[in-house]
Protein backbone atom coordinates (compact mmCIF):
# COMPACT_ATOMS: atom_id res chain seq x y z
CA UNK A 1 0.00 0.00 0.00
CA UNK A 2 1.62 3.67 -0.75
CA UNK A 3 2.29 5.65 1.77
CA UNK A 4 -0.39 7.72 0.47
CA UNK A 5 -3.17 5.92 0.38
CA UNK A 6 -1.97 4.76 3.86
CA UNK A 7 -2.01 8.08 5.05
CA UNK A 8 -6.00 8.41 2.94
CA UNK A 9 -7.17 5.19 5.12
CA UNK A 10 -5.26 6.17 8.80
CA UNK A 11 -7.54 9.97 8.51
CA UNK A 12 -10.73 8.15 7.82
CA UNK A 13 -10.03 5.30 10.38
CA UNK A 14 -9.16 7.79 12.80
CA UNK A 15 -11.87 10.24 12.04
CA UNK A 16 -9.64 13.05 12.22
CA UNK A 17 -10.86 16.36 12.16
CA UNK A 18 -9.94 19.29 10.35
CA UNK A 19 -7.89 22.21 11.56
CA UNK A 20 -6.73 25.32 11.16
CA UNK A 21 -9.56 27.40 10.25
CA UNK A 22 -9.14 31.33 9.31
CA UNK A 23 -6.34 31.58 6.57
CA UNK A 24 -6.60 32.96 3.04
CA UNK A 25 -5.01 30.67 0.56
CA UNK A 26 -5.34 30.24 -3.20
CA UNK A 27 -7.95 27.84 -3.85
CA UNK A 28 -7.40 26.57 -7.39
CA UNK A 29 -5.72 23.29 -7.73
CA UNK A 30 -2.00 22.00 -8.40
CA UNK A 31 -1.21 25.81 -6.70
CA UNK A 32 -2.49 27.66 -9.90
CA UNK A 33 -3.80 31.39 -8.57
CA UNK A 34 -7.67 31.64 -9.01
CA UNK A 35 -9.98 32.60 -7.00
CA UNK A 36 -12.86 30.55 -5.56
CA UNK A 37 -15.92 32.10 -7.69
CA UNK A 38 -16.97 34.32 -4.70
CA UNK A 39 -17.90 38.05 -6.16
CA UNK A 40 -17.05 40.11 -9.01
CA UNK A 41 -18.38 37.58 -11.34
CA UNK A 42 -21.10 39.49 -12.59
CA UNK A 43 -23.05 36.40 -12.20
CA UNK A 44 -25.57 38.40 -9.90
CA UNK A 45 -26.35 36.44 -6.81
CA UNK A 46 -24.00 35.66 -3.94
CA UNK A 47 -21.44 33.11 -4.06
CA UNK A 48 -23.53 30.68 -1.98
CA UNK A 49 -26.18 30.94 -4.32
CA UNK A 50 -27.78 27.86 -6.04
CA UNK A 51 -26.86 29.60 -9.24
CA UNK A 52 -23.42 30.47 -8.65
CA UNK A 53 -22.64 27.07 -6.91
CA UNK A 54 -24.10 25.33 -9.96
CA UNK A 55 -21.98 27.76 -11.99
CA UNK A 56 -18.39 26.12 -10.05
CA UNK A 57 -19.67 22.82 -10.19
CA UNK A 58 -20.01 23.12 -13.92
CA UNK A 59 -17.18 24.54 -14.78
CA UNK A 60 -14.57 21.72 -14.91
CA UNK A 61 -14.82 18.08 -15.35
CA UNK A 62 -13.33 17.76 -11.90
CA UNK A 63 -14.42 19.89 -8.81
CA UNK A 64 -13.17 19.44 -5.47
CA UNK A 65 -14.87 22.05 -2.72
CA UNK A 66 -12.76 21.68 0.05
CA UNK A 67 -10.92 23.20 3.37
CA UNK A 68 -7.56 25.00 2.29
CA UNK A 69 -5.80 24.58 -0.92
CA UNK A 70 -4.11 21.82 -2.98
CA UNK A 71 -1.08 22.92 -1.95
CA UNK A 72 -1.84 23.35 1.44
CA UNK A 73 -4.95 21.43 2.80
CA UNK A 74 -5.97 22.47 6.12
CA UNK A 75 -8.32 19.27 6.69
CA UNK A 76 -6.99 15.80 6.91
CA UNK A 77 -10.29 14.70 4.75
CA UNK A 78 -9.53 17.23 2.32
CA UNK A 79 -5.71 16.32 2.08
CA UNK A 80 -6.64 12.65 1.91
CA UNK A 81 -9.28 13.68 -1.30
CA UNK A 82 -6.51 15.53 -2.99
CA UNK A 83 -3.91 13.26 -2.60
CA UNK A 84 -6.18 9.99 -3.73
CA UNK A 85 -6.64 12.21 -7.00
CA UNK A 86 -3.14 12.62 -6.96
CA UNK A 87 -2.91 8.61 -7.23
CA UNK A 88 -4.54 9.11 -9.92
CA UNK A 89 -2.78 11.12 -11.57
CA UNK A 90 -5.51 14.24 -11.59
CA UNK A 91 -3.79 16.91 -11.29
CA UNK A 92 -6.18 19.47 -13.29
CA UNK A 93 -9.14 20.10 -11.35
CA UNK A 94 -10.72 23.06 -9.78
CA UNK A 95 -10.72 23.15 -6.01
CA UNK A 96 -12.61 26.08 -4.27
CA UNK A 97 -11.55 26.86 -0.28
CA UNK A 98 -15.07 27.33 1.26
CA UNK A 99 -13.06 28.57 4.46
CA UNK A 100 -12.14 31.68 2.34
CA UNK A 101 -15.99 32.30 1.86
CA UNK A 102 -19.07 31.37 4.64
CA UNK A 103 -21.42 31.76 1.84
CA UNK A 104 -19.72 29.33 -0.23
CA UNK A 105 -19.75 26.81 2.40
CA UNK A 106 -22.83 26.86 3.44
CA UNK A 107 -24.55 26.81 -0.27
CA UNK A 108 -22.34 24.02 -1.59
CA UNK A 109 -23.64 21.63 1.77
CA UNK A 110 -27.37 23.13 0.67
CA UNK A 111 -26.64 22.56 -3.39
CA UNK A 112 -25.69 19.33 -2.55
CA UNK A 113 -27.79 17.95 0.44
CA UNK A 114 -24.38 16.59 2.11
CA UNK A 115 -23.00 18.20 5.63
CA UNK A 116 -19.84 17.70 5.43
CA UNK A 117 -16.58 19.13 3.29
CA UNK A 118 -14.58 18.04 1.47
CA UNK A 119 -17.04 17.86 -1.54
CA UNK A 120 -15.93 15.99 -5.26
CA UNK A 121 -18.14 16.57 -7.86
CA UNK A 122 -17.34 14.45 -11.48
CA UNK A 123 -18.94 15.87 -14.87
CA UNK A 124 -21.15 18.11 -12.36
CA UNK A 125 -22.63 15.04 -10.73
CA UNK A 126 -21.83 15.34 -6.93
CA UNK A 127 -19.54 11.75 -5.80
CA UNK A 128 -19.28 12.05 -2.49
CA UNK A 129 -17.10 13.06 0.64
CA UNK A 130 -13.40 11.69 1.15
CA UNK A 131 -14.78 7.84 2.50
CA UNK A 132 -17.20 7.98 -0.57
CA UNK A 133 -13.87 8.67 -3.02
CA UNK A 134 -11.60 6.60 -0.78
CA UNK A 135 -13.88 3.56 -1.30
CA UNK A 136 -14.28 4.08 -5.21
CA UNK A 137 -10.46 4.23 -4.86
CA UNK A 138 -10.38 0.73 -3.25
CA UNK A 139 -13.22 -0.81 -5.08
CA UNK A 140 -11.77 0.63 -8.68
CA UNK A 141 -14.80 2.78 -9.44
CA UNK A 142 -12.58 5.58 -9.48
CA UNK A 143 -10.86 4.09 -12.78
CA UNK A 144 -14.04 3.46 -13.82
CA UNK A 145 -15.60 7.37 -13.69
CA UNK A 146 -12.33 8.81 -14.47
CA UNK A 147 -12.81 6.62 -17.48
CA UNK A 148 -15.95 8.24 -18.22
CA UNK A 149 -14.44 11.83 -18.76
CA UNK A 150 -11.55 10.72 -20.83
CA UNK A 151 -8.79 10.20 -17.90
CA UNK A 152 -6.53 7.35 -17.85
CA UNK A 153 -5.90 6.97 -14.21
CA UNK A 154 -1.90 6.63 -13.48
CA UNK A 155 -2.83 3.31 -11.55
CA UNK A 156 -3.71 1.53 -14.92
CA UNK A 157 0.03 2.25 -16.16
CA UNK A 158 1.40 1.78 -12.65
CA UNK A 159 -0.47 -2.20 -12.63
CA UNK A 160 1.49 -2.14 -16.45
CA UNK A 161 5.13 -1.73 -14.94
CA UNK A 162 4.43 -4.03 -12.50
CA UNK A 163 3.53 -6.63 -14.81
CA UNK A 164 6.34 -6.32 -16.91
CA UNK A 165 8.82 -6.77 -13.84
């Protein structure tokens, strides 16, 4: 098992909580600058809106809304959901910081139905939390729904080099 996905299964055995609340960070993924699709989007609406959330989730085949940053989760659920994708090899996909805006965080759990953050959404079709993707991970749904959007999940070539050994 990688020391990744060991990491992924000790934070959801443990149920460890998520942390440091309060900083601004950059919020789109693999530490590109953008910001999290709260205001000046002429959108009308607030960013919590059902509009403007349906606007994020929308936007990219792979949306993560989540505590912190890519680069710098501050959630163990949301470092375990980014580093799965890592796995993966997913490294382009939008992540919004719903600690940088309450109105975001709140109208993502509403859009969605679901309490809890970290959020993934696929093709705008909302997955799950981080046991939802750390099961598909296990069970190799993830392979499967990546396949679905045209992504070759890095597993499929890691299983290759192993075979050829």
């Amino acid at each position: 098992m990688s020391g990744a996905l060991r990491a992924a299964w000790w934070l959801r055995g443990t149920r460890w909580g998520c942390v440091g609340a309060g900083r601004r960070l950059s919020c789109a993924a693999a530490g590109e600058a953008k910001d999290s699709g709260s205001g000046g989007d002429g959108g009308g609406g607030s960013s919590g809106s059902r509009e403007a959330v349906e606007r994020l989730v929308r936007a990219h085949p792979v949306v993560v809304f989540m505590k912190g940053s890519p680069a710098q989760p501050l959630c163990g659920f949301s470092n375990a959901v980014v580093q799965i994708l890592r796995l993966h090899g997913v490294s382009d996909f939008r992540a919004h910081d719903v600690l940088q805006d309450a109105e975001l965080r709140q109208g993502i759990k509403n859009y969605s139905n679901w309490p809890t953050i970290p959020q993934v959404y696929l093709n705008g079709e909302f997955v799950g939390g981080c046991d939802i993707l750390l099961q598909m991970h296990q069970n190799g749904d993830l392979v499967e729904e990546l396949k679905k959007l045209g992504i070759r999940s890095a597993l499929l070539d890691a299983e290759k080099d192993q075979e050829k050994k």
